[in-house]
N, C-alpha and C. Protein backbone atom coordinates (compact mmCIF):
# COMPACT_ATOMS: atom_id res chain seq x y z
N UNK A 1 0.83 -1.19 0.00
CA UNK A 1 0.00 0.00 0.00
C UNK A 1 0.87 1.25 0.00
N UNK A 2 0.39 2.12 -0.67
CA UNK A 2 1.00 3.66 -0.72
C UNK A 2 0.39 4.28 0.32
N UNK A 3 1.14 5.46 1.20
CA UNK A 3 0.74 6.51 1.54
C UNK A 3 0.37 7.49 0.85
N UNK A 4 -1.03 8.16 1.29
CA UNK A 4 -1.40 9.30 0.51
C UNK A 4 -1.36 10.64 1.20
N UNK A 5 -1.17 11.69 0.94
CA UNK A 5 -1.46 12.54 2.19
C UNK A 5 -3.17 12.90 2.55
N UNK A 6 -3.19 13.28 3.90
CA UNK A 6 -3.91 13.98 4.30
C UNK A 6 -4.82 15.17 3.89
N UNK A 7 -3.70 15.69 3.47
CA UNK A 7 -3.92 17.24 3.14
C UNK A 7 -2.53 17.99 2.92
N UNK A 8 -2.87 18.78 1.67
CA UNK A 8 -1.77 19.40 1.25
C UNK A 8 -2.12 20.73 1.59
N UNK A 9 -0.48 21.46 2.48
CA UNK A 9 -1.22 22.77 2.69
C UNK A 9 0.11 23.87 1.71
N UNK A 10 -0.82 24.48 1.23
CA UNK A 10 -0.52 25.73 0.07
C UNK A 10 -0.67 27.27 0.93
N UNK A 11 0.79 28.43 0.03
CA UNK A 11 0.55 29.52 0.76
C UNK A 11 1.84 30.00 0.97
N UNK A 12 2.95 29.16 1.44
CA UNK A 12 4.39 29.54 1.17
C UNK A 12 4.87 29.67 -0.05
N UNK A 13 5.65 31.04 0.10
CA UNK A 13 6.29 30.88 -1.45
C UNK A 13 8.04 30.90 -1.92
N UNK A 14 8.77 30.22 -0.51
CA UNK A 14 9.68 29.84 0.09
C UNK A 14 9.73 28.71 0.78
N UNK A 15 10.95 28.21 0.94
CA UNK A 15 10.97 26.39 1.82
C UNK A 15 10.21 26.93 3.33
N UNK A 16 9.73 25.80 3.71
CA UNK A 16 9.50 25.93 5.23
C UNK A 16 10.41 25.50 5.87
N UNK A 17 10.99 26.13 6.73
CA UNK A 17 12.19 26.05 7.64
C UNK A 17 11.75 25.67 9.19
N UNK A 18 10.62 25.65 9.52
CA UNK A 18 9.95 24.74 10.57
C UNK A 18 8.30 24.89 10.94
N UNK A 19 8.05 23.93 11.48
CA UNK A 19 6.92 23.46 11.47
C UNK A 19 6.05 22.95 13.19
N UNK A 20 4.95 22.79 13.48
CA UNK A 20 4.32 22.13 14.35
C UNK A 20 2.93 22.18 14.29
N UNK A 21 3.31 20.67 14.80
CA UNK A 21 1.17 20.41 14.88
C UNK A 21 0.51 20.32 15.99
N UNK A 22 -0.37 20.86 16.57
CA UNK A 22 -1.15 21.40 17.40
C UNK A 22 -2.54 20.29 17.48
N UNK A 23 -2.40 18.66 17.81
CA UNK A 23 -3.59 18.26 17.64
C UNK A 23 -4.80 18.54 18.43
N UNK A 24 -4.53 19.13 19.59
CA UNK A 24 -5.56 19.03 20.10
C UNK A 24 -6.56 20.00 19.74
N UNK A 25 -6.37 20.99 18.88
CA UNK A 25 -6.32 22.48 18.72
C UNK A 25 -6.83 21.94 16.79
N UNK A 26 -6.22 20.84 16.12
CA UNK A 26 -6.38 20.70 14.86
C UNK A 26 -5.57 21.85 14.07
N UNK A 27 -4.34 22.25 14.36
CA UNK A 27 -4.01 23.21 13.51
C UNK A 27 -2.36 22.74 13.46
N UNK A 28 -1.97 23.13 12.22
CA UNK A 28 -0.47 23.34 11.82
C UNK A 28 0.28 24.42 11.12
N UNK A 29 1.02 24.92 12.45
CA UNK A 29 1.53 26.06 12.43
C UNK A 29 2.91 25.64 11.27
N UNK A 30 3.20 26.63 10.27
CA UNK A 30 4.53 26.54 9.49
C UNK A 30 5.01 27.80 9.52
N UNK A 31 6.25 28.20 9.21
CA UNK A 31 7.20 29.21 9.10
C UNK A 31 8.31 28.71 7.71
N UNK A 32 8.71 30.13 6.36
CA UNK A 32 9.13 29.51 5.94
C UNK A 32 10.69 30.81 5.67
N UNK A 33 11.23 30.87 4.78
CA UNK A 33 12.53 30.99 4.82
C UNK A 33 12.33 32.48 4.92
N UNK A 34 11.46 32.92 4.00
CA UNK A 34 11.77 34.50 3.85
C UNK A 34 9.91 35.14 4.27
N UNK A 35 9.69 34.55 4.97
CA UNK A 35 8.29 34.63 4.85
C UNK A 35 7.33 34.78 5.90
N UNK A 36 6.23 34.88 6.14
CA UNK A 36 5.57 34.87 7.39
C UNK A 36 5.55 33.35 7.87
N UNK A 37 4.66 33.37 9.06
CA UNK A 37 4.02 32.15 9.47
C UNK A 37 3.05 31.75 9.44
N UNK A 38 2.13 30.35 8.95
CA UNK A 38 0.76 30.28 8.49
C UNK A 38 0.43 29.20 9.35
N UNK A 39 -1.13 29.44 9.49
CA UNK A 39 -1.74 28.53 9.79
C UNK A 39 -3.02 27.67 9.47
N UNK A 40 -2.69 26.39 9.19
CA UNK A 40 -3.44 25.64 8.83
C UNK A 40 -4.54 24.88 9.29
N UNK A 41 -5.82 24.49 9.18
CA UNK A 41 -6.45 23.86 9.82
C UNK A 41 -5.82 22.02 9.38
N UNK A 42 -5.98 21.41 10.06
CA UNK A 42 -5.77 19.97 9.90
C UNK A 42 -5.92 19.25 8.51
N UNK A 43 -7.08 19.80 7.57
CA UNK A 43 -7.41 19.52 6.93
C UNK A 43 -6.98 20.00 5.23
N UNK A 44 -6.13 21.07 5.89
CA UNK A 44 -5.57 21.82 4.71
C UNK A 44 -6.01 23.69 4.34
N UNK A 45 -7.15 23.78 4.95
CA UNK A 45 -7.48 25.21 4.97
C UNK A 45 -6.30 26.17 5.45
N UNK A 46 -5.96 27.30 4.86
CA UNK A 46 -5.26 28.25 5.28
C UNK A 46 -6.00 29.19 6.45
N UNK A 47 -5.95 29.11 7.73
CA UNK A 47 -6.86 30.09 8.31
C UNK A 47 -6.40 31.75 9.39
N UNK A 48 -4.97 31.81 9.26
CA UNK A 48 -4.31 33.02 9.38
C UNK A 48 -2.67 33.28 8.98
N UNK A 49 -2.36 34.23 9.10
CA UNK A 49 -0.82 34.75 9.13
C UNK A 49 -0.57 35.28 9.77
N UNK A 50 0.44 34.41 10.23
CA UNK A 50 0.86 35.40 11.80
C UNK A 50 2.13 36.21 10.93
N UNK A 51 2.15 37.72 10.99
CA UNK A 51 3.10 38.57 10.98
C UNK A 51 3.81 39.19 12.35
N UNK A 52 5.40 38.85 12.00
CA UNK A 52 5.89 39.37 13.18
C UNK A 52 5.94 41.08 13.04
N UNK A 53 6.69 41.89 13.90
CA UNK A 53 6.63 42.91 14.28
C UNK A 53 7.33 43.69 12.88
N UNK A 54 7.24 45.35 12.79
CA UNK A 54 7.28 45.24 11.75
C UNK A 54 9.06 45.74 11.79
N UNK A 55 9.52 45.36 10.78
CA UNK A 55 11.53 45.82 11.02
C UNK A 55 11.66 46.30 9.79
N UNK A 56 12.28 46.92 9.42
CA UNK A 56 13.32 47.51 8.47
C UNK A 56 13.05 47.17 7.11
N UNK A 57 12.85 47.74 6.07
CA UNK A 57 12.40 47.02 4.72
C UNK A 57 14.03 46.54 4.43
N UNK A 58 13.83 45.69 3.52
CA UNK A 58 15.01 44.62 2.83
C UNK A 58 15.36 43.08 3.38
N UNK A 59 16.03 42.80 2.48
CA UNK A 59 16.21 41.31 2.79
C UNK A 59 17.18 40.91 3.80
N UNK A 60 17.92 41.57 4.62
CA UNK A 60 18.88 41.58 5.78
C UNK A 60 17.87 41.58 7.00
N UNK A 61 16.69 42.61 6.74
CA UNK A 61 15.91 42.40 8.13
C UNK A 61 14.44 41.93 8.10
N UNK A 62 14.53 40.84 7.34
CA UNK A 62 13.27 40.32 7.47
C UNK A 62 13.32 39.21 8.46
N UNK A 63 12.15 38.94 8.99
CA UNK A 63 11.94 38.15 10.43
C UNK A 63 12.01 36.48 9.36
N UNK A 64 13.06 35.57 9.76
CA UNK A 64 13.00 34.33 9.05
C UNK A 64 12.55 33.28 10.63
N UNK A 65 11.97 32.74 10.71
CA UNK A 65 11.33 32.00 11.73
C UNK A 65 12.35 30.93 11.67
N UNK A 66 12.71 30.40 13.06
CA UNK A 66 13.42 29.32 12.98
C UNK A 66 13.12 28.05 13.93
N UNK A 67 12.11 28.25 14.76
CA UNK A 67 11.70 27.42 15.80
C UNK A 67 9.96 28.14 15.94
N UNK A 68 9.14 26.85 15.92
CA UNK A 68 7.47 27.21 16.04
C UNK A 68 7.31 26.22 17.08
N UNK A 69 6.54 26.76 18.44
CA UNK A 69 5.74 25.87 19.46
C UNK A 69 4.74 26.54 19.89
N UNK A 70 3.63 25.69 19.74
CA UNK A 70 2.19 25.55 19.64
C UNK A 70 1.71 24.97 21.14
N UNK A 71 0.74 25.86 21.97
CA UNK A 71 0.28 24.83 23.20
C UNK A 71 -1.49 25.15 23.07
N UNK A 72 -1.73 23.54 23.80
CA UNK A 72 -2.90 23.37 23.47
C UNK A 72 -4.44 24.39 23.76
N UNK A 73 -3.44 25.47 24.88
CA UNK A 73 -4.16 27.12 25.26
C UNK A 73 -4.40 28.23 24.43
N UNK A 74 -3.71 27.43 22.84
CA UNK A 74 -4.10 28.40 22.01
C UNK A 74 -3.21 29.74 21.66
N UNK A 75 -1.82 29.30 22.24
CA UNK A 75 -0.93 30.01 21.87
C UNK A 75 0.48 29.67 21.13
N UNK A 76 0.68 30.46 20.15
CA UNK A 76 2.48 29.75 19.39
C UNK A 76 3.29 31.16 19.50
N UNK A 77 4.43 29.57 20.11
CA UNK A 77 5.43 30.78 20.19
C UNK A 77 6.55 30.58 19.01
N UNK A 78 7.06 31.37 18.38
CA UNK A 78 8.06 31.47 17.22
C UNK A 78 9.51 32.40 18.12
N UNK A 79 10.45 31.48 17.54
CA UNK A 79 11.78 32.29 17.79
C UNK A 79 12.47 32.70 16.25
N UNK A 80 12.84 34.08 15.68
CA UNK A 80 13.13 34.18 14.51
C UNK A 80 14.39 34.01 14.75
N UNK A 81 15.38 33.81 13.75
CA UNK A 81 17.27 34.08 13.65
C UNK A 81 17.73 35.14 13.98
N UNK A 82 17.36 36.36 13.80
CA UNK A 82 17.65 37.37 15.07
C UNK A 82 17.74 37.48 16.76
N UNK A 83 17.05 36.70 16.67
CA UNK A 83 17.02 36.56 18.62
C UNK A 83 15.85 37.10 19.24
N UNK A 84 14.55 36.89 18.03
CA UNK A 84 13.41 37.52 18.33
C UNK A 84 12.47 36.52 18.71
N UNK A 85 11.50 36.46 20.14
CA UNK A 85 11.11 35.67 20.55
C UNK A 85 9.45 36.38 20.28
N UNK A 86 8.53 36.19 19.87
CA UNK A 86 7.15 36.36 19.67
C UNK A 86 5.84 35.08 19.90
N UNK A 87 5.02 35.86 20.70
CA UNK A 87 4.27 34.82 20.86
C UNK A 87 3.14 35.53 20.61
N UNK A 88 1.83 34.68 19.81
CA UNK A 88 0.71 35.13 18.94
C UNK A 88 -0.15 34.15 19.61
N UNK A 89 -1.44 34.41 19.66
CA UNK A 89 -2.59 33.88 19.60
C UNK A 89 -3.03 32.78 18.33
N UNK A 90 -3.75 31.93 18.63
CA UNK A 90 -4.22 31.09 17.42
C UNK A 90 -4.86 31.97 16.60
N UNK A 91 -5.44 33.72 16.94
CA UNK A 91 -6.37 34.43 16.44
C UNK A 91 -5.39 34.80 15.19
N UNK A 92 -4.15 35.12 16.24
CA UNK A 92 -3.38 35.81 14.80
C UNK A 92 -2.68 37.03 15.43
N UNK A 93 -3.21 37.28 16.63
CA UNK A 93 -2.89 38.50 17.91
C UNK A 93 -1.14 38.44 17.93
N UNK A 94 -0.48 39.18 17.40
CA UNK A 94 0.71 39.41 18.74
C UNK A 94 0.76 39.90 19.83
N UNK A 95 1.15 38.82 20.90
CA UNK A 95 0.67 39.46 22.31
C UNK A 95 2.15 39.69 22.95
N UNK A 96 3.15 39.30 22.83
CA UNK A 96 4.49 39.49 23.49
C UNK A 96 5.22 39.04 22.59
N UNK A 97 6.93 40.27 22.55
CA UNK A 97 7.58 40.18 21.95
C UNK A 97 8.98 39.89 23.48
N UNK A 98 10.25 39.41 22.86
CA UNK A 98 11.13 39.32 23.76
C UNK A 98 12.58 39.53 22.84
N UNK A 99 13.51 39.68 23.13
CA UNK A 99 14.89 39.93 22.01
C UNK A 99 15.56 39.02 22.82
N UNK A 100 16.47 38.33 22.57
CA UNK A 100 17.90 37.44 23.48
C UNK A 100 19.07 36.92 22.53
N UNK A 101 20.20 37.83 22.91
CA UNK A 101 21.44 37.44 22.69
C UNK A 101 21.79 36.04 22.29
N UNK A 102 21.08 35.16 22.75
CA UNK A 102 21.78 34.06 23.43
C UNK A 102 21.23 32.94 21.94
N UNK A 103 22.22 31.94 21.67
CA UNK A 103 21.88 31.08 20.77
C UNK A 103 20.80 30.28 21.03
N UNK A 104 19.80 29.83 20.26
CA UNK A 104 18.89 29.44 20.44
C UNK A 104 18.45 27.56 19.95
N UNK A 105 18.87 26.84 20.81
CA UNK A 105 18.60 25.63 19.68
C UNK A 105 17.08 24.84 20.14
């Protein structure tokens, strides 16, 4: 037997550079290279974009997401390659931003 997918989700127009799924919640959060972060319903629907804060026009300061965690309270938190820590609502809300020096793995 073949695997088929689920659901294909469309909307990046860059690699996704990370990802998480949120089952209890039915959603999958992605982040991709040069790009925002989207979210998916389980099924494949696109149902927001989370935009981070806004920085500097050009390609040196755009927010590239490098770590997405999702809790089942309905909140994701994203760390970008700058050292920018943001955490959004499933709504789409940015509710706290944080900056840190410090390497992030």
């Amino acid at each position: 037997d073949f695997a088929t997918p689920r659901a294909i989700l469309t909307g990046h127009d860059y690699e996704i550079t990370c990802a998480t799924i949120c089952a209890e919640l039915g959603l999958v959060i992605s982040g991709s290279k040069e790009g925002p972060c989207l979210i998916h319903s389980m099924n494949g629907d696109l149902l927001r974009t989370l935009e981070g804060p806004i920085t500097l026009e050009g390609p040196e300061n755009c927010l590239r997401p490098k770590l997405i965690q999702a809790s089942r309270e309905g909140y994701c938190v994203i760390y970008y390659e700058n050292g920018l820590f943001c955490v959004f609502s499933v709504n789409g809300r940015l509710q706290a931003t944080m900056e840190t020096d410090d390497k992030i793995k």
